[in-house]
PDB file of N, CA and C in Angstrom:
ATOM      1  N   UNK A   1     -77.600   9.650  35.432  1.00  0.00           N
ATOM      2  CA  UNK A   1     -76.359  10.270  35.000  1.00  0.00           C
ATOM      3  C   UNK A   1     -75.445  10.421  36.222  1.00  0.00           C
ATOM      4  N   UNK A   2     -73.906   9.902  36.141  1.00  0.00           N
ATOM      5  CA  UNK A   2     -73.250  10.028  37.153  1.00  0.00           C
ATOM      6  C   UNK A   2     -72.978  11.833  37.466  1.00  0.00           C
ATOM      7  N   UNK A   3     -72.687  11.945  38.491  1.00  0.00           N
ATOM      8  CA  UNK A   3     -71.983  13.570  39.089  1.00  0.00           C
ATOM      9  C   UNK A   3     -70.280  13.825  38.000  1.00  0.00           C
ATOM     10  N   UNK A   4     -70.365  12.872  37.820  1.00  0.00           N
ATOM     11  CA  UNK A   4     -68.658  13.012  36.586  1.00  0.00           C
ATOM     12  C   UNK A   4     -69.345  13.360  35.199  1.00  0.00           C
ATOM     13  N   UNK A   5     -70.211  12.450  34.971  1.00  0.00           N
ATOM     14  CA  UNK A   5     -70.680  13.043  34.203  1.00  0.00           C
ATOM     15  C   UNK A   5     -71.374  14.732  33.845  1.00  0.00           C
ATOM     16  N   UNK A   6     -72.303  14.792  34.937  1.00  0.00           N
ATOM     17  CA  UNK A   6     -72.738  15.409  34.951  1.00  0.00           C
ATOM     18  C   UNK A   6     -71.056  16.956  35.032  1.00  0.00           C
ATOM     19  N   UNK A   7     -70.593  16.734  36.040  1.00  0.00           N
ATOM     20  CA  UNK A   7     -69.316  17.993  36.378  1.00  0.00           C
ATOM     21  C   UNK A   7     -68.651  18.032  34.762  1.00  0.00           C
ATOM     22  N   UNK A   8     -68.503  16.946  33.868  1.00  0.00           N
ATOM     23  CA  UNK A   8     -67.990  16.898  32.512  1.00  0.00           C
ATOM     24  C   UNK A   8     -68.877  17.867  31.522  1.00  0.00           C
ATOM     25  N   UNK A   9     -69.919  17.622  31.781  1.00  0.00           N
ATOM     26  CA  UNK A   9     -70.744  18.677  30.589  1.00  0.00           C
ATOM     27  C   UNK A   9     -70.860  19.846  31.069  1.00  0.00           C
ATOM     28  N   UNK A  10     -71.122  20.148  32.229  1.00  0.00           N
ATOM     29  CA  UNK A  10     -71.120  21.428  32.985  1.00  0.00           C
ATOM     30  C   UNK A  10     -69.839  22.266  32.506  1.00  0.00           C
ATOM     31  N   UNK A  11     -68.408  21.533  32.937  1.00  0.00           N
ATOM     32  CA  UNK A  11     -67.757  22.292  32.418  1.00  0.00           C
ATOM     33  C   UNK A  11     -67.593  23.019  31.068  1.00  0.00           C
ATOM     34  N   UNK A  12     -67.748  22.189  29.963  1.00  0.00           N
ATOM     35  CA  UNK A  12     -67.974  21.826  28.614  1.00  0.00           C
ATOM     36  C   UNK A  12     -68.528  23.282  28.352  1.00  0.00           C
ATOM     37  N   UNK A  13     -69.905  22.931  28.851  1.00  0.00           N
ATOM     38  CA  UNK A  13     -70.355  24.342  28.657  1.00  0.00           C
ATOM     39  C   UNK A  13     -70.295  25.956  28.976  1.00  0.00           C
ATOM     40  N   UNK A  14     -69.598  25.828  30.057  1.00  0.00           N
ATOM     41  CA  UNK A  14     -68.513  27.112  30.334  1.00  0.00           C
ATOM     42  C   UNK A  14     -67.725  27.408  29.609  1.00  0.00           C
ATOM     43  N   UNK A  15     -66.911  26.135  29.216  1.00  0.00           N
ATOM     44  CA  UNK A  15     -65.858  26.708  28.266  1.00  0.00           C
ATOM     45  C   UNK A  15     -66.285  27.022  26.933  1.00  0.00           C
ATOM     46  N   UNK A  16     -67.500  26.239  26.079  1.00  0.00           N
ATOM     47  CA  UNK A  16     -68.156  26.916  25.034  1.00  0.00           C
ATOM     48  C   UNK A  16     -68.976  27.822  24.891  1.00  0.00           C
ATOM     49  N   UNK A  17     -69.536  28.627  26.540  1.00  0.00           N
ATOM     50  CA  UNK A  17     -70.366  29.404  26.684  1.00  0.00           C
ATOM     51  C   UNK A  17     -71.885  29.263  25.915  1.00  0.00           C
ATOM     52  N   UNK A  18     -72.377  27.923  25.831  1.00  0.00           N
ATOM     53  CA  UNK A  18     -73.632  27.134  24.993  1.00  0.00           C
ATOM     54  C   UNK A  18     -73.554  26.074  25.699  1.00  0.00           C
ATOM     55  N   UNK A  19     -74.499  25.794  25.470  1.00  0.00           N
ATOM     56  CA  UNK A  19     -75.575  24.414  25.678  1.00  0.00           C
ATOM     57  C   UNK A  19     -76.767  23.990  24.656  1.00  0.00           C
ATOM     58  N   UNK A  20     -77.177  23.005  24.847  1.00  0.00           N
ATOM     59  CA  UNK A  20     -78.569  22.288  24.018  1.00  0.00           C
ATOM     60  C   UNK A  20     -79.126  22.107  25.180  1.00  0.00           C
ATOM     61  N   UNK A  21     -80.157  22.448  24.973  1.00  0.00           N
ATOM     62  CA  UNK A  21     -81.600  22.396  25.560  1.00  0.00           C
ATOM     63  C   UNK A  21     -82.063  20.677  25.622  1.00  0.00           C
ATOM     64  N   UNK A  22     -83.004  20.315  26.587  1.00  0.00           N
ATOM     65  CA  UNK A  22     -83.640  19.340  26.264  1.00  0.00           C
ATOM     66  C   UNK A  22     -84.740  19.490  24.633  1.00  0.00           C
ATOM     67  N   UNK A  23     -84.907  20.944  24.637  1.00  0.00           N
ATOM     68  CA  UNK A  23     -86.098  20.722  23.633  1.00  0.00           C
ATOM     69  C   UNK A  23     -84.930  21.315  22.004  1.00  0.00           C
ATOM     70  N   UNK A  24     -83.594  20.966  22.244  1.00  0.00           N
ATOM     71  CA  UNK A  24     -82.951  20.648  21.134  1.00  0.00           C
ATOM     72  C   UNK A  24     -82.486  22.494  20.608  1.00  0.00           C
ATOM     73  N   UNK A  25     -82.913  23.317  21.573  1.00  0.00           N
ATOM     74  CA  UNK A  25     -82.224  24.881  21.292  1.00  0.00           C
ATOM     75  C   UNK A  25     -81.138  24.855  21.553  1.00  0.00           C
ATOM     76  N   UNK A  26     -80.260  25.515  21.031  1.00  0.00           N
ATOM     77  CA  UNK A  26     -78.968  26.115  21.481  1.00  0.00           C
ATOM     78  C   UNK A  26     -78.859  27.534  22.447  1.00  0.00           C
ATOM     79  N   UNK A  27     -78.515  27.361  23.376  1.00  0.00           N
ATOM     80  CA  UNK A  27     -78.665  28.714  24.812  1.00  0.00           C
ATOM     81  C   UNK A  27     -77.065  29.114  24.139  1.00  0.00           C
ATOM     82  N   UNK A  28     -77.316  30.291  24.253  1.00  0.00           N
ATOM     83  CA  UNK A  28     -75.543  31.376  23.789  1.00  0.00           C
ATOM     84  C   UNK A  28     -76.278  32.041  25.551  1.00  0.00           C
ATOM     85  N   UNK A  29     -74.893  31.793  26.141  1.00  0.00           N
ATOM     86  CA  UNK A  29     -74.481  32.819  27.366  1.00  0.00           C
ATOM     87  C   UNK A  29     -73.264  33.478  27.733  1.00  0.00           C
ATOM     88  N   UNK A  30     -72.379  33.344  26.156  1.00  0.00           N
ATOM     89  CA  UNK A  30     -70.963  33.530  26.520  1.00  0.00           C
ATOM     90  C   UNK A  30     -70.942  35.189  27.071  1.00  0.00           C
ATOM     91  N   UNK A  31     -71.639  35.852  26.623  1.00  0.00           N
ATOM     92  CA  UNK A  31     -71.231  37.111  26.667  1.00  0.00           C
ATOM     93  C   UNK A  31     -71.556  37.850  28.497  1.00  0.00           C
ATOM     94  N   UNK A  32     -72.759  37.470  28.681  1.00  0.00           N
ATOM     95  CA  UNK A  32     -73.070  37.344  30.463  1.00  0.00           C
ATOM     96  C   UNK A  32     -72.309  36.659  30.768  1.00  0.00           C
ATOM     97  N   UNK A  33     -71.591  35.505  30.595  1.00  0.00           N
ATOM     98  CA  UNK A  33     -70.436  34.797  31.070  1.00  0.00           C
ATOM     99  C   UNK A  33     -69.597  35.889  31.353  1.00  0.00           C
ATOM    100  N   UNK A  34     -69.012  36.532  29.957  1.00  0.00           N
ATOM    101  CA  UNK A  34     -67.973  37.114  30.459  1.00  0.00           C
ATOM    102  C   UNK A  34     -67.890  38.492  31.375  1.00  0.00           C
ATOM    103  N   UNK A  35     -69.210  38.495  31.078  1.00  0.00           N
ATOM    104  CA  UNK A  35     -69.364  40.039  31.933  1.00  0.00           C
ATOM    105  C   UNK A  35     -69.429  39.952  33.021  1.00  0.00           C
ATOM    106  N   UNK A  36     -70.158  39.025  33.612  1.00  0.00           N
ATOM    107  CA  UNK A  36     -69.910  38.113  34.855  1.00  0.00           C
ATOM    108  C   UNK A  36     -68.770  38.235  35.698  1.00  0.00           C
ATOM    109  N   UNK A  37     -67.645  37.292  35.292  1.00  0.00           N
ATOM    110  CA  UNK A  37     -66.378  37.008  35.110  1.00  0.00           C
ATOM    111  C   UNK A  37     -65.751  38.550  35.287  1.00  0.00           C
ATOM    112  N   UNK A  38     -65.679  39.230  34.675  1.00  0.00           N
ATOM    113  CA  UNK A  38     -64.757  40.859  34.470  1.00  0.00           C
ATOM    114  C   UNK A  38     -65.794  41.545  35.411  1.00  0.00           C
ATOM    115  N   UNK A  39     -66.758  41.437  36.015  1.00  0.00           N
ATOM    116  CA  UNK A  39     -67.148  42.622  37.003  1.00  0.00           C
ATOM    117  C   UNK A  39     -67.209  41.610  38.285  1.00  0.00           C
ATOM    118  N   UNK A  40     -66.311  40.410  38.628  1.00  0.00           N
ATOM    119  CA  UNK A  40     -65.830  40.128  39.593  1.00  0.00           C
ATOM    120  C   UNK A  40     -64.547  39.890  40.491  1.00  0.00           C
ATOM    121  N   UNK A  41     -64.488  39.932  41.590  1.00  0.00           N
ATOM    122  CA  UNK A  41     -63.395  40.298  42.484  1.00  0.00           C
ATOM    123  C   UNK A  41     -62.932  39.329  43.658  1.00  0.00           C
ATOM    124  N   UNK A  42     -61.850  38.783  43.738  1.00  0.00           N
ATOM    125  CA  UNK A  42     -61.582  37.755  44.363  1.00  0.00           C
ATOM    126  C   UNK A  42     -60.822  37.932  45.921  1.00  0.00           C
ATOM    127  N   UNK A  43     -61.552  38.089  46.758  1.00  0.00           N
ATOM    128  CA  UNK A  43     -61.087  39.172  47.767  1.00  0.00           C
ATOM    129  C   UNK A  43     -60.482  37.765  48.500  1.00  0.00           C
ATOM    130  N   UNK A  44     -59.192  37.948  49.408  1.00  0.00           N
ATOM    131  CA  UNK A  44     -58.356  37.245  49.973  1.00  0.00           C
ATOM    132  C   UNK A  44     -59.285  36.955  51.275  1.00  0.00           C
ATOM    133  N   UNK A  45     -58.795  36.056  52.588  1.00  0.00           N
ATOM    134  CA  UNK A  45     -59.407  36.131  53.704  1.00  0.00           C
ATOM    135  C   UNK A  45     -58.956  37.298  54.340  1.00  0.00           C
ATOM    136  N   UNK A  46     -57.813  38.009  54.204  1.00  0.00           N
ATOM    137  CA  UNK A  46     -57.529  38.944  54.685  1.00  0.00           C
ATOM    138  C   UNK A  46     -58.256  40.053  54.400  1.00  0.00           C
ATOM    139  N   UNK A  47     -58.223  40.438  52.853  1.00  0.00           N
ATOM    140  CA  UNK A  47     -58.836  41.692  52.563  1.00  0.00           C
ATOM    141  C   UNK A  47     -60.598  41.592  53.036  1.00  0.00           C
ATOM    142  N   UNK A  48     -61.068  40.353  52.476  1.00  0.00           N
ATOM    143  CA  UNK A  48     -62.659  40.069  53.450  1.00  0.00           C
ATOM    144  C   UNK A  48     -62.661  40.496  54.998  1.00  0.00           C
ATOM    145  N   UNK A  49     -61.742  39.987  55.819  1.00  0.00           N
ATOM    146  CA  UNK A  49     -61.637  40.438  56.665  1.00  0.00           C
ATOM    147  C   UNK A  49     -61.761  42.231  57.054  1.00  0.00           C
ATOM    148  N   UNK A  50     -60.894  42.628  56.526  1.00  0.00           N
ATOM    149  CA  UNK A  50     -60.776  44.003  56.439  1.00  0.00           C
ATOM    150  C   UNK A  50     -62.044  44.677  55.660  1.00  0.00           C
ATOM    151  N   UNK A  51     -62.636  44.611  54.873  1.00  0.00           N
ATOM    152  CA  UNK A  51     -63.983  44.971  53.986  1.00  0.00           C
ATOM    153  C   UNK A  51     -65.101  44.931  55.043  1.00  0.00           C
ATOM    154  N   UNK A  52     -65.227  44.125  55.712  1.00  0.00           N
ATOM    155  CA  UNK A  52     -66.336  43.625  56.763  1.00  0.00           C
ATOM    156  C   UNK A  52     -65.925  44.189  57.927  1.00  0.00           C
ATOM    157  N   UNK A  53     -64.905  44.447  58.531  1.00  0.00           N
ATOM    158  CA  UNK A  53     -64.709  45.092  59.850  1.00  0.00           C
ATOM    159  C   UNK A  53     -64.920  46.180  59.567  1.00  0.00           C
ATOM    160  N   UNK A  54     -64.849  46.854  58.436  1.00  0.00           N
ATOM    161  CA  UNK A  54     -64.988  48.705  58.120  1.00  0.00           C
ATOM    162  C   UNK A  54     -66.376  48.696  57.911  1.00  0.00           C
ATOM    163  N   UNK A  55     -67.234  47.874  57.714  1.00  0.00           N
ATOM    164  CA  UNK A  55     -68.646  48.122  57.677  1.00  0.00           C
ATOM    165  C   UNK A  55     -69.283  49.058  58.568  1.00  0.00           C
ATOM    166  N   UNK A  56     -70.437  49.519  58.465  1.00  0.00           N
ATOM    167  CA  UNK A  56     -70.897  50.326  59.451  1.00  0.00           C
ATOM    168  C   UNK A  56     -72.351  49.214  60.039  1.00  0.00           C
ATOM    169  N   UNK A  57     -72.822  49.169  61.753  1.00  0.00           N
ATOM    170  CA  UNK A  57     -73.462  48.610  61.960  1.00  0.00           C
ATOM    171  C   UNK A  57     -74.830  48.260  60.990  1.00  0.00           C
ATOM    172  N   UNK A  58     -75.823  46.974  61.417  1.00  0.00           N
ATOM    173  CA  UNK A  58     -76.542  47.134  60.063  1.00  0.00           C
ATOM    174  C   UNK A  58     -77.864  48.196  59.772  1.00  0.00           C
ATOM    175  N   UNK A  59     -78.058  48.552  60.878  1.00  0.00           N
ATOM    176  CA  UNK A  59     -79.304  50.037  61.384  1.00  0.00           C
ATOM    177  C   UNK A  59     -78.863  51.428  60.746  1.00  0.00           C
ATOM    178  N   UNK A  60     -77.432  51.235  60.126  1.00  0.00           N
ATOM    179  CA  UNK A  60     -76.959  52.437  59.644  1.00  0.00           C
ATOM    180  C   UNK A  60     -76.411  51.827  57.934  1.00  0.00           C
ATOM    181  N   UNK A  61     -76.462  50.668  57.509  1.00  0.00           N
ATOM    182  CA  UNK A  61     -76.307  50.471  56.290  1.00  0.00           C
ATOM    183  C   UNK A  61     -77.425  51.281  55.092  1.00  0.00           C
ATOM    184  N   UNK A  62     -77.010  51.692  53.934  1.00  0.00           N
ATOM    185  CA  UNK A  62     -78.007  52.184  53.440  1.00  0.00           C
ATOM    186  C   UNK A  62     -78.425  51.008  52.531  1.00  0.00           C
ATOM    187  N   UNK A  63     -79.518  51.025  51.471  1.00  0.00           N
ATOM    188  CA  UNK A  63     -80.107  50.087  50.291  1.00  0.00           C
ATOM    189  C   UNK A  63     -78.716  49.599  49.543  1.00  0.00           C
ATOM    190  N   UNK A  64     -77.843  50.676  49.047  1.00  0.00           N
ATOM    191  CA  UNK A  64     -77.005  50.603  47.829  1.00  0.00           C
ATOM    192  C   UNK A  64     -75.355  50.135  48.292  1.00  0.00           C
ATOM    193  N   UNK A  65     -75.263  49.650  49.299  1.00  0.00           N
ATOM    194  CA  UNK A  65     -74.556  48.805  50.266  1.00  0.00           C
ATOM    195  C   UNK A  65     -73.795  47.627  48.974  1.00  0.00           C
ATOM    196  N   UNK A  66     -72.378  47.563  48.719  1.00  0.00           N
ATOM    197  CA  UNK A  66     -72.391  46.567  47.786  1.00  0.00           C
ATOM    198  C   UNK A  66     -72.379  44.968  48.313  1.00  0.00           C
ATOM    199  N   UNK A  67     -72.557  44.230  48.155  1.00  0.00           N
ATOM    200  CA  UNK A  67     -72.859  42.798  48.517  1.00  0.00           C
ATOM    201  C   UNK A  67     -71.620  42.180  48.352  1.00  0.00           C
ATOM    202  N   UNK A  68     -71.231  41.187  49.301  1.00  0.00           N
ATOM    203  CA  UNK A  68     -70.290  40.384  49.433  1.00  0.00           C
ATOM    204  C   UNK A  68     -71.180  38.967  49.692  1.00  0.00           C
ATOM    205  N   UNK A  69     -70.570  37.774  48.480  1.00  0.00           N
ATOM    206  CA  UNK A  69     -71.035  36.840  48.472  1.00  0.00           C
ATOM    207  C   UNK A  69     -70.210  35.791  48.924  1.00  0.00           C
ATOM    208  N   UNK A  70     -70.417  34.174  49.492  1.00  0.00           N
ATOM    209  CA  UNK A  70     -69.354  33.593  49.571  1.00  0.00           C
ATOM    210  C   UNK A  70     -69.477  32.347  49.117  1.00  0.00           C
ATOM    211  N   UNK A  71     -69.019  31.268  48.728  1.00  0.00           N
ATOM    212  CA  UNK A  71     -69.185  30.187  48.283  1.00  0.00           C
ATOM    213  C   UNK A  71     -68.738  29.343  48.808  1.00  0.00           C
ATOM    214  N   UNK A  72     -68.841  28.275  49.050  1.00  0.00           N
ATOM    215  CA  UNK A  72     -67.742  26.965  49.404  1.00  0.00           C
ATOM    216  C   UNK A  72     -67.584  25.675  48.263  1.00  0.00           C
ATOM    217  N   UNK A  73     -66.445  26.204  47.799  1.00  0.00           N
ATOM    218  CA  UNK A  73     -66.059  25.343  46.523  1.00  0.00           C
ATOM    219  C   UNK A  73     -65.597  23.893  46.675  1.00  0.00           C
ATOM    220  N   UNK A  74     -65.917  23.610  45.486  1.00  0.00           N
ATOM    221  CA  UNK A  74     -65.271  21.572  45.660  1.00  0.00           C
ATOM    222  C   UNK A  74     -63.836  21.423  46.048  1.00  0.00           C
ATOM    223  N   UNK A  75     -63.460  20.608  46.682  1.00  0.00           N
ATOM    224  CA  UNK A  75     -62.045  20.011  46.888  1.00  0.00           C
ATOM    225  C   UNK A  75     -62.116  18.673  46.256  1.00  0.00           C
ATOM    226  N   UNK A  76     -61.115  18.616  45.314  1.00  0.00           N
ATOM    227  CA  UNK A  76     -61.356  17.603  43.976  1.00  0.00           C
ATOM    228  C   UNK A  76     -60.386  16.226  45.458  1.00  0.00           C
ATOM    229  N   UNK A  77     -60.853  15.017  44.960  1.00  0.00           N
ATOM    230  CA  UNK A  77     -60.102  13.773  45.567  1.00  0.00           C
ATOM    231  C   UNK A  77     -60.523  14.194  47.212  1.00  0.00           C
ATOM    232  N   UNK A  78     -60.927  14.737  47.576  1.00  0.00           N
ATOM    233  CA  UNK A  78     -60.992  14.651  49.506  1.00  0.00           C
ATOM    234  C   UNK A  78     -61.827  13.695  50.266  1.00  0.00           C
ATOM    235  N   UNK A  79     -62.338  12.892  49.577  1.00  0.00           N
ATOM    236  CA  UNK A  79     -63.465  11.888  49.699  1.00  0.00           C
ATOM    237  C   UNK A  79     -64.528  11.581  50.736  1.00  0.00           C
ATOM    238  N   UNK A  80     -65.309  12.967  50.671  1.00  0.00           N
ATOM    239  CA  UNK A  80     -66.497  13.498  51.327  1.00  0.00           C
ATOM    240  C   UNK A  80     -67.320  13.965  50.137  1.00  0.00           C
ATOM    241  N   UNK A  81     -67.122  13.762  48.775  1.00  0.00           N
ATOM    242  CA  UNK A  81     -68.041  14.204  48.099  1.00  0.00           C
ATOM    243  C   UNK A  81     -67.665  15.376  46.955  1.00  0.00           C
ATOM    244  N   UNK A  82     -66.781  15.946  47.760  1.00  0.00           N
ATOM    245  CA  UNK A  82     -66.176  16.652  46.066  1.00  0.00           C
ATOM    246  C   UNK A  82     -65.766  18.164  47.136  1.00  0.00           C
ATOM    247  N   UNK A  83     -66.999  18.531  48.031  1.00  0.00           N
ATOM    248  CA  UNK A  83     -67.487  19.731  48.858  1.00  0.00           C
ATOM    249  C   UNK A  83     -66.725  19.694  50.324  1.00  0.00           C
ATOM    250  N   UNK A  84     -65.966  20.821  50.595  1.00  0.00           N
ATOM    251  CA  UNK A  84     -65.488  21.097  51.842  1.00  0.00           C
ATOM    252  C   UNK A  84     -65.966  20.241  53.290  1.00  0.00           C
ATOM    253  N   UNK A  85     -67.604  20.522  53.352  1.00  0.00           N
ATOM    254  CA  UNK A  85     -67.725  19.866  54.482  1.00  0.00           C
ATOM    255  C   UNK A  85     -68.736  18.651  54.019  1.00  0.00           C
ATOM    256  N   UNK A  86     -68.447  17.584  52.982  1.00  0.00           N
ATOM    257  CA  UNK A  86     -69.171  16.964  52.665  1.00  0.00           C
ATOM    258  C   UNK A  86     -70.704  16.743  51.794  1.00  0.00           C
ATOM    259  N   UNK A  87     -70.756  18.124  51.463  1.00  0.00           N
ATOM    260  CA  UNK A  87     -72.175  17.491  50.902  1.00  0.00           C
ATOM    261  C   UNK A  87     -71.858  17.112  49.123  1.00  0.00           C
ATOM    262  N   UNK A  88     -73.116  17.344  48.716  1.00  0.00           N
ATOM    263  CA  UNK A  88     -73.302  17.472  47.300  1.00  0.00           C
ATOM    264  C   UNK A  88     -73.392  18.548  46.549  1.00  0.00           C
ATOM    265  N   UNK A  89     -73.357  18.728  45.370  1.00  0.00           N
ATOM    266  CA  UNK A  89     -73.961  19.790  44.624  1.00  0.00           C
ATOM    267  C   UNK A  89     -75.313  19.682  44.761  1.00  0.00           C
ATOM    268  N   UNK A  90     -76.044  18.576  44.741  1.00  0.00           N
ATOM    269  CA  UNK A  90     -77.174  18.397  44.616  1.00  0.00           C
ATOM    270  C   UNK A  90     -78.128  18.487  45.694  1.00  0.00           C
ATOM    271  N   UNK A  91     -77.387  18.346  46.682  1.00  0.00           N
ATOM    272  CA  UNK A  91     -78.357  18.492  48.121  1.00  0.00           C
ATOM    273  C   UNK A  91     -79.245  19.601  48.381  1.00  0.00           C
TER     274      UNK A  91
END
């Protein structure tokens, strides 16, 4: 299966919040989708910036510390692969 392909059904299924199974089930995830989606926050480089400098060292962080995650998303046409610094999804 090509990666177009493959990025084609992927989407597909975000936007229908379902899928089929290999063993022919139907998966419903719209609703964790959306909850997902609405209890997330799209922090600028600036405001990241600022969130992370107010931190307190990590010997003084407690357990309940909220988490900042980061991703590096596709750049569609850049022709390294789809990915910022070249790789795959799949790698």
């Amino acid at each position: 299966m090509s990666l177009k392909t493959v990025a084609t059904e992927t989407v597909a299924f975000l936007e229908n919040g379902r899928y089929v199974s290999d063993a022919g089930d139907t998966v419903q995830f719209l609703p964790e989708q959306q909850t997902a989606v609405a209890g997330t926050r799209l922090y600028t480089p600036a405001e990241l910036h600022a969130l992370l400098a107010n931190q307190p060292v990590a010997r003084e962080r407690s357990r309940l510390q909220p988490q900042v995650w980061l991703w590096k998303l596709p750049v569609a046409g850049d022709g390294r692969g789809g990915w910022s610094d070249g790789s795959r999804r799949d790698e």
